[in-house]
Protein backbone atom coordinates (compact mmCIF):
# COMPACT_ATOMS: atom_id res chain seq x y z
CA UNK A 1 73.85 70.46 14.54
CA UNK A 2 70.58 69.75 12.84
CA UNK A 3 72.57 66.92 10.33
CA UNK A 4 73.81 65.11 13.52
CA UNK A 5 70.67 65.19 15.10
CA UNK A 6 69.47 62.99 11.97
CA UNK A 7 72.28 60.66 11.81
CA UNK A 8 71.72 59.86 15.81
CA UNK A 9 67.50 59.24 14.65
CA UNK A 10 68.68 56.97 12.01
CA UNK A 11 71.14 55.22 13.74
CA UNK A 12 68.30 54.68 17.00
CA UNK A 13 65.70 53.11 14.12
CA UNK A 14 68.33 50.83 12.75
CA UNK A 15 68.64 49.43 16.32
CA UNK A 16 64.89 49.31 16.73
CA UNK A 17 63.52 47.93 14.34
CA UNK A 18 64.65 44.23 14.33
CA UNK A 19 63.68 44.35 18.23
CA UNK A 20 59.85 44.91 16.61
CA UNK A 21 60.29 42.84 13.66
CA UNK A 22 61.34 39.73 15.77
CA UNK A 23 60.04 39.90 18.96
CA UNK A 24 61.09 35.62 19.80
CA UNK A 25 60.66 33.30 16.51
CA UNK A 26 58.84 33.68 12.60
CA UNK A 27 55.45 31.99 12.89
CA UNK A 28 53.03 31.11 10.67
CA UNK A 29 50.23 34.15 10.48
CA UNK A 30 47.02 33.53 12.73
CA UNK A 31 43.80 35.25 13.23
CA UNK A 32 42.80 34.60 16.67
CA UNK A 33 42.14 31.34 18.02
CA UNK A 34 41.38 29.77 14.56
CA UNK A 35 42.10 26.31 14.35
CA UNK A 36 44.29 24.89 11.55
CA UNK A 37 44.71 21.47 10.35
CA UNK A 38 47.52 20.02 8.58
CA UNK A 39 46.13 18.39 5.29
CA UNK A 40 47.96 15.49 4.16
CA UNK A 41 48.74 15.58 0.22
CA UNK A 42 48.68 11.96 -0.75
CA UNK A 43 49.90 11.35 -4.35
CA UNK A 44 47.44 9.99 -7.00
CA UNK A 45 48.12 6.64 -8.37
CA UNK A 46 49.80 7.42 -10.73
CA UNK A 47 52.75 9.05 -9.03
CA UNK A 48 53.58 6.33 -6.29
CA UNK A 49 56.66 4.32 -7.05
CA UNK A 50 55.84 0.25 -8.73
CA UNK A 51 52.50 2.33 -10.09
CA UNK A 52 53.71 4.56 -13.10
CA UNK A 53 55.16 4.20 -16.26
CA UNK A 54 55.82 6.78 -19.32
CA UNK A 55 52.48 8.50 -20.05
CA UNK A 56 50.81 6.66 -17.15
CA UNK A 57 48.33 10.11 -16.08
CA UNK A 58 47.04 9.99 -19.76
CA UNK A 59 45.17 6.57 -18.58
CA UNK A 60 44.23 7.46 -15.23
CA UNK A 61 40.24 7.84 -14.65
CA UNK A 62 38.92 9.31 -11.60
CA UNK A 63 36.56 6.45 -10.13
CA UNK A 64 33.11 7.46 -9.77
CA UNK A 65 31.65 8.68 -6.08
CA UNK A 66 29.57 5.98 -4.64
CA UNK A 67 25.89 7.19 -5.05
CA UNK A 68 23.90 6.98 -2.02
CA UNK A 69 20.46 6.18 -2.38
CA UNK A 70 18.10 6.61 1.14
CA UNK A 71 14.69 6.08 1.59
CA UNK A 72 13.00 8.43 3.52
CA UNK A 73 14.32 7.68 6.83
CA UNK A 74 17.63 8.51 5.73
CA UNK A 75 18.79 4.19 5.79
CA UNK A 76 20.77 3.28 2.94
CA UNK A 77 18.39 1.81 0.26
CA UNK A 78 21.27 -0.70 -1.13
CA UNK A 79 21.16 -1.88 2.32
CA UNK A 80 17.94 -2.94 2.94
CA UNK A 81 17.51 -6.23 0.68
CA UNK A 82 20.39 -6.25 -1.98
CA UNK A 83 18.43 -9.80 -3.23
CA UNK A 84 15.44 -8.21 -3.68
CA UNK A 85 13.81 -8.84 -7.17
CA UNK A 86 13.29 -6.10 -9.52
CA UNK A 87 11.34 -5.25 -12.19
CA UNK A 88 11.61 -5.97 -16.13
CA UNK A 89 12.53 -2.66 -18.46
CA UNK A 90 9.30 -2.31 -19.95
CA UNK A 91 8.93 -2.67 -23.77
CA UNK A 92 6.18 -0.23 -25.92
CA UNK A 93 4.57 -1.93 -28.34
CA UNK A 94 1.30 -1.40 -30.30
CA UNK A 95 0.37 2.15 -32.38
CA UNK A 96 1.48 5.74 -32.06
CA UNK A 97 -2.51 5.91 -30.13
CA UNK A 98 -1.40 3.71 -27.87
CA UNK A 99 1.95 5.13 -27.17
CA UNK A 100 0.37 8.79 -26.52
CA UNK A 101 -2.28 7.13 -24.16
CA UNK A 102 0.06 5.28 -22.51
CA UNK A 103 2.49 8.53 -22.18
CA UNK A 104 -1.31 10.25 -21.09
CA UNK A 105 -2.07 8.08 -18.03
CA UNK A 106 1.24 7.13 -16.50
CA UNK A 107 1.85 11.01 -16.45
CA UNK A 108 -1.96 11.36 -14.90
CA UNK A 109 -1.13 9.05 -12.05
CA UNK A 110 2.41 10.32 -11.44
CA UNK A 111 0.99 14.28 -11.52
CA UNK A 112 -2.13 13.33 -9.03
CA UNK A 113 -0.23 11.05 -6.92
CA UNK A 114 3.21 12.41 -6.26
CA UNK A 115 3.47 15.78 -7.71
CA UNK A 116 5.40 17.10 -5.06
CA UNK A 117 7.44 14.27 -4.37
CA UNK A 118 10.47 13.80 -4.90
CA UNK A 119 12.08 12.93 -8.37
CA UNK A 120 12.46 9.06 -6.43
CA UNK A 121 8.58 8.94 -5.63
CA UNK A 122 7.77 9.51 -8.61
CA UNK A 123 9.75 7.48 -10.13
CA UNK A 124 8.24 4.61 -7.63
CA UNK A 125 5.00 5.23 -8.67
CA UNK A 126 5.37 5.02 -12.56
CA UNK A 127 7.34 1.58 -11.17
CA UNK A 128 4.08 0.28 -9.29
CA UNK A 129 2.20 0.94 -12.34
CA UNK A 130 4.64 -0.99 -14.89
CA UNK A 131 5.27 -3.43 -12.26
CA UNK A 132 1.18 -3.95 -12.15
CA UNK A 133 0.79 -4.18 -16.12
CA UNK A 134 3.30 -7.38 -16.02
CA UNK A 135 1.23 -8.96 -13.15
CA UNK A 136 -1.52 -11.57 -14.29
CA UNK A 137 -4.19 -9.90 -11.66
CA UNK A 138 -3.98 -6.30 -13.38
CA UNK A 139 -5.13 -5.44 -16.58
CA UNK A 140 -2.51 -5.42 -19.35
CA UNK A 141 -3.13 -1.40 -20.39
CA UNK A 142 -1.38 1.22 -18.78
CA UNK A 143 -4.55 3.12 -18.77
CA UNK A 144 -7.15 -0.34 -17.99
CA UNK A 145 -4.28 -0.32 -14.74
CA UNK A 146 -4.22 3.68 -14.02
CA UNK A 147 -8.44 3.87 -14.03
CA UNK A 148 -8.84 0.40 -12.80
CA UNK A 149 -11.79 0.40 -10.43
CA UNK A 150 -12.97 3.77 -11.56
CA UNK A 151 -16.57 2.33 -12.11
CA UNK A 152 -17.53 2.23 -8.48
CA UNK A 153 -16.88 4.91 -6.22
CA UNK A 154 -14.77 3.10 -3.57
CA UNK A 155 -13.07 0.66 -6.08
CA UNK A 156 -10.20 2.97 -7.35
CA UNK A 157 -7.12 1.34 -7.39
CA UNK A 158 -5.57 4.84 -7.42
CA UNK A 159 -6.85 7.25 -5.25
CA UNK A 160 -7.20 10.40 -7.51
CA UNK A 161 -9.49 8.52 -10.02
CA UNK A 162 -12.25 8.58 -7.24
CA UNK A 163 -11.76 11.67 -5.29
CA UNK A 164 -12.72 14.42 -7.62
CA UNK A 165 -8.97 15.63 -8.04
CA UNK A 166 -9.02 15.57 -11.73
CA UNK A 167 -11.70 18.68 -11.43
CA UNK A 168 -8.25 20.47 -10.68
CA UNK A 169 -6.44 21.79 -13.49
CA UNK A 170 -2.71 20.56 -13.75
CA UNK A 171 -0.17 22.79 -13.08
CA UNK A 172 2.45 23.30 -16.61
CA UNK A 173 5.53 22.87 -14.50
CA UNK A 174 4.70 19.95 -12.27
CA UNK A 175 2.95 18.32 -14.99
CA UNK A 176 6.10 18.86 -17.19
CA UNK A 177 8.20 17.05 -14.47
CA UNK A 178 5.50 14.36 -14.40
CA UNK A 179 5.82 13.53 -18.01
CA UNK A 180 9.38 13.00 -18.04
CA UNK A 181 9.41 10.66 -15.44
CA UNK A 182 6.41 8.40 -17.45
CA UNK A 183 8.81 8.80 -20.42
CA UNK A 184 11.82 7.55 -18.86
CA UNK A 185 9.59 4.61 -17.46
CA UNK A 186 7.87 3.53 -20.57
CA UNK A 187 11.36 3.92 -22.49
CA UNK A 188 12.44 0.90 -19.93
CA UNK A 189 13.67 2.77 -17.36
CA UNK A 190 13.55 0.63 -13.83
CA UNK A 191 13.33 1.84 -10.32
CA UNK A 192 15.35 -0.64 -8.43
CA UNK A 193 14.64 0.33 -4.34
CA UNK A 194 10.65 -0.66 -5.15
CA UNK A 195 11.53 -3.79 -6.68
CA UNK A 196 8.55 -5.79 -7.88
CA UNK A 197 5.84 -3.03 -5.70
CA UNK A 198 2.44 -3.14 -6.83
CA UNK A 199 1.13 -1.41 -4.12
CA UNK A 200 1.63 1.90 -2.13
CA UNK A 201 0.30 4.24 0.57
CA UNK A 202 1.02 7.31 1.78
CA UNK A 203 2.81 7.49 6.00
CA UNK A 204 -0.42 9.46 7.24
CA UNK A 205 -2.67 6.23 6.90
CA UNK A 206 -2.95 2.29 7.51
CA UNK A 207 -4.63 0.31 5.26
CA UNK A 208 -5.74 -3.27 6.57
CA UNK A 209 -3.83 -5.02 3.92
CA UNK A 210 -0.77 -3.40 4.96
CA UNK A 211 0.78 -5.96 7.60
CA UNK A 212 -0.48 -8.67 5.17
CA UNK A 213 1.70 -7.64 2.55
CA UNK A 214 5.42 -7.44 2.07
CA UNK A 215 6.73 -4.14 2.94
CA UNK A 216 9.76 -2.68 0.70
CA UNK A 217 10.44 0.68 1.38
CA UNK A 218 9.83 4.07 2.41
CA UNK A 219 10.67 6.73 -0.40
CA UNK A 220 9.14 10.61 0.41
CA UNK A 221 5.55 10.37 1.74
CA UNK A 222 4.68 7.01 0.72
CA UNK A 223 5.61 3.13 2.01
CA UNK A 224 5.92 0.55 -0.74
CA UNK A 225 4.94 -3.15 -0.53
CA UNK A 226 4.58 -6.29 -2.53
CA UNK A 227 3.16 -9.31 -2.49
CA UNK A 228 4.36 -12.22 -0.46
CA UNK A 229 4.23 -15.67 -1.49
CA UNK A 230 3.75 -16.99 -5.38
CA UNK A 231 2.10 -13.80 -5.73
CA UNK A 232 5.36 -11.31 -5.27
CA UNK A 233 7.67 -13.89 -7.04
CA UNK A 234 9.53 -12.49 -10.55
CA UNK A 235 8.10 -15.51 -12.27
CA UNK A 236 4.78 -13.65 -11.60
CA UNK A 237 5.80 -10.76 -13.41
CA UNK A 238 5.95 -11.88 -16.79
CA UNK A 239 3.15 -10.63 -18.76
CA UNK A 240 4.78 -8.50 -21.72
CA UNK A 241 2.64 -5.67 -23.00
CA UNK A 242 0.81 -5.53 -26.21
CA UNK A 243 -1.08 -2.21 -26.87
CA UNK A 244 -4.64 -1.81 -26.60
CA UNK A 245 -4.97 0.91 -24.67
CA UNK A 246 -8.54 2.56 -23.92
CA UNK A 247 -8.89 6.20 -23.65
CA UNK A 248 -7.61 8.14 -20.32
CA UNK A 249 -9.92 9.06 -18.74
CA UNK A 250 -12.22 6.95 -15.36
CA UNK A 251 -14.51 4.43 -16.30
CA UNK A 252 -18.15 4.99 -16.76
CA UNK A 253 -19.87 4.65 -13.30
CA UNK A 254 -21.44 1.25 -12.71
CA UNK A 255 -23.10 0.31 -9.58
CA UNK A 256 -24.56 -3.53 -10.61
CA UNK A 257 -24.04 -6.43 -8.04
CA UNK A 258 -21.30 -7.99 -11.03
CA UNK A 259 -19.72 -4.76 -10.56
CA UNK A 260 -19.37 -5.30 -7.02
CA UNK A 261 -18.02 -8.27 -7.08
CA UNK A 262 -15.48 -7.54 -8.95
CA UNK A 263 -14.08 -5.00 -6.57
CA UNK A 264 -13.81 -7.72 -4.03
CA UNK A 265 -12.30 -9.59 -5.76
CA UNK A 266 -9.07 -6.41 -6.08
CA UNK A 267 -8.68 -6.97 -2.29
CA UNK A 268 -5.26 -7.02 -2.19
CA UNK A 269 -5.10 -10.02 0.59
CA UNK A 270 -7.22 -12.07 -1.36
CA UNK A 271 -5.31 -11.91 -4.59
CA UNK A 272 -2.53 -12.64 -2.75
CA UNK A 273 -4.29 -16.10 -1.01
CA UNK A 274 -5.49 -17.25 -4.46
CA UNK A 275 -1.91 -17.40 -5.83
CA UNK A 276 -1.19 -19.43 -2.38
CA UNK A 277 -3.46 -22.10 -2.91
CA UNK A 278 -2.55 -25.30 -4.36
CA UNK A 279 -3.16 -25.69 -7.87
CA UNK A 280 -5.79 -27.97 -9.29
CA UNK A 281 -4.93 -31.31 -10.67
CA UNK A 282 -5.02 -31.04 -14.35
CA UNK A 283 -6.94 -33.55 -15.72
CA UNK A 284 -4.76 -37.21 -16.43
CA UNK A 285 -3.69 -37.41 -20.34
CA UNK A 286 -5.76 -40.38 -21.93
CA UNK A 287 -3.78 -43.21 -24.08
CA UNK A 288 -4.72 -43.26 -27.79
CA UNK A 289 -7.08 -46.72 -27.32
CA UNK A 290 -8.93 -48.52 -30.02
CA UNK A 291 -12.45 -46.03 -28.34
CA UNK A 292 -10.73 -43.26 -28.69
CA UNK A 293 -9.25 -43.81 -31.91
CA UNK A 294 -12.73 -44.30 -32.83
CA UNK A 295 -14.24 -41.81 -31.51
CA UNK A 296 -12.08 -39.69 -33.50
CA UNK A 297 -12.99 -41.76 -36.56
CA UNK A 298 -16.31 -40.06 -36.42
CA UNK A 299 -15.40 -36.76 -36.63
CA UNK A 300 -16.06 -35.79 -40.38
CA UNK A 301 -13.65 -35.07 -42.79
CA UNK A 302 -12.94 -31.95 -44.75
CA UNK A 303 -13.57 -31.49 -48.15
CA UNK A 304 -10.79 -32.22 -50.28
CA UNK A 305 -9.93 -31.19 -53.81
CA UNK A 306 -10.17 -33.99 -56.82
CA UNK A 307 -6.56 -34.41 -56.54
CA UNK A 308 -5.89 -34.66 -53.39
CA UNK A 309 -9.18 -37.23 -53.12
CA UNK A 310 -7.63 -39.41 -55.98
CA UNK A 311 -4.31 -39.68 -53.65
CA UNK A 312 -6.07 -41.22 -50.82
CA UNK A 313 -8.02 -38.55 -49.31
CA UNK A 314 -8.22 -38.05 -45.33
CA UNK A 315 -5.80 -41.25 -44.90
CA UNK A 316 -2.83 -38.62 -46.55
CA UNK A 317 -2.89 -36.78 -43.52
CA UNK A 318 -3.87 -39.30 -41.08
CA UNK A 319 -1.22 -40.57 -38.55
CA UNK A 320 -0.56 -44.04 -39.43
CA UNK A 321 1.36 -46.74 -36.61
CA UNK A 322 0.79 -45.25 -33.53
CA UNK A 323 1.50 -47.52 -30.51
CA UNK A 324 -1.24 -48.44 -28.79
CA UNK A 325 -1.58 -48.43 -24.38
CA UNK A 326 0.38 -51.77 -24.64
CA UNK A 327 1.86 -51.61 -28.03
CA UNK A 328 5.04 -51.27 -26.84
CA UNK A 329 7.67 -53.24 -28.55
CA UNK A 330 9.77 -56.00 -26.50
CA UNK A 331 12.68 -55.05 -27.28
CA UNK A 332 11.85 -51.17 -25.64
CA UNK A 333 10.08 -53.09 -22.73
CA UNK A 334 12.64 -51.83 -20.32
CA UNK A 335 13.65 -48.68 -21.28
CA UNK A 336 14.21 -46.57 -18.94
CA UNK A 337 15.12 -48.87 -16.00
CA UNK A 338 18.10 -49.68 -14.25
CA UNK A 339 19.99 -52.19 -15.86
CA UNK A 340 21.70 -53.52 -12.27
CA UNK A 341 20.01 -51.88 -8.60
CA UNK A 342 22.42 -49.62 -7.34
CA UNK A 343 24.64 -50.68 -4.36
CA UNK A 344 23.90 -54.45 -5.16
């Protein structure tokens, strides 16, 4: 009784359990209301048809991501002025002193100015700096450009060289980060989105020189501008840099009237209307005439040797022939002129 009783429980779950195991159709397993996408596998170059050959995935190279650069509204840098001009790699010259003052003051200005910026902003201000050095306004040190101004309490050209912050002691690890940003830039590393910059300032403030000036960019807390005009042209920036440099530290106070003027003459605006006004007439060239020729005649001659007196003297290395205003041949009379007018 007991062993049918088991064979009727059996036979009930064998009728059962496909009722619970398939209650309509096999689905694909959900939790919830989760959403699920189907993800299109596309196949890599090198497996579409007309694309492969033998060995073909052995020569395929991912292509780099594209590398968006913003400034610090979030707008595409490479989309703000792809002609812009940029700067020159600079090139260290001079001794190991001036290399490890160099190193000394381009970190300085980088640690005081943009320590917390961003790796970009500071790698736009050691740019300003090297972009200064090749500019004929700006001295030709990296330190004579860092402490420029330093003499007279509102003449800094660089804010931190006036305002007491190098009474702080540097911190090891922003310092650290500031150095290898000035050695990247003095090893001719360029900073492309400031383009030829020599000036900055940081969002919270409005110099007057600002809407005179062209602006470049906005990268962290500070907005970037150059000059307009001959002044902000690359053919401006071409100073290269020889060594030289003074020690790094601000310049001895000096409060004279020369002094003085020389900080006007750093204004920004006015630098940039000196480079916009025309250039003086160089003086004409004056034709070797008989006065001249004379005039030159009187000029005493150096002391030869015995030999060299015995072989003629002065008249060796005197020019000898030289055509005159008119002493042009007839034959050359017309040089240069059309032999028939055009069109005729």
């Amino acid at each position: 009784m007991r062993r049918r009783w088991a064979l009727g429980a059996s036979a009930l779950a064998a009728v059962a359990l496909p009722a619970f195991a398939e209650p309509g159709s096999w689905e694909r397993f959900t939790i919830g209301n989760a959403q699920t996408a189907d993800q299109a596998v596309l196949p890599m170059p090198f497996e579409q048809r007309g694309e492969s050959f033998p060995g073909s995935a052995f020569y395929y190279l991912q292509p780099d991501p594209a590398v968006l650069t913003t400034n610090g509204n979030g707008v595409d840098q490479n989309l703000l002025d792809p002609a812009a001009p940029v700067g020159r790699p600079f090139r260290m010259a001079g001794s190991t002193l001036d290399r490890a003052r160099a190193q000394q003051c381009l970190t300085m200005v980088i640690y005081y100015e943009a320590a917390t910026e961003p790796h970009a902003g500071q790698r736009a201000v050691a740019q300003v700096v090297l972009n200064r050095l090749a500019h004929p306004a700006y001295p030709k040190t990296v330190c004579g450009v860092v402490f420029e101004g330093s003499e007279r309490p509102t003449g800094c050209q660089f804010t931190f060289a006036c305002d007491g912050a190098l009474a702080r002691a540097p911190q090891r690890f922003f310092w650290d980060r500031a150095a290898a940003v000035a050695r990247a830039a003095l090893a001719g590393e360029v900073y492309a989105p400031v383009g030829l910059a020599t000036h900055y300032h940081t969002i919270q403030v409005n110099p007057y020189w600002a809407p005179s000036l062209h602006f470049v960019t906005t990268i962290g807390a500070h907005r970037f501008y150059r000059f307009e005009g001959g002044a902000g042209t690359p053919t401006s920036f071409r100073l290269a840099y020889l060594g030289g440099e003074p020690i790094a530290a601000p310049h001895p106070r000096d409060l004279s009237a020369a002094s003085a003027m020389a900080d006007a003459a750093l204004d920004p605006v006015a630098l940039q209307r000196a480079f916009a006004a025309p250039e003086v007439a160089a003086p004409a060239v004056r034709t070797a005439t008989s006065d001249s020729v004379q005039a030159h005649a009187t000029t005493p001659s150096p002391r030869y040797a015995d030999a060299v007196r015995t072989r003629g003297g002065d008249t060796l290395y005197q020019a000898q022939g030289l055509p005159e205003a008119q002493g042009i041949r007839p034959e050359y009379a017309n040089s240069g002129k059309w032999i028939a007018t055009p069109g005729t």
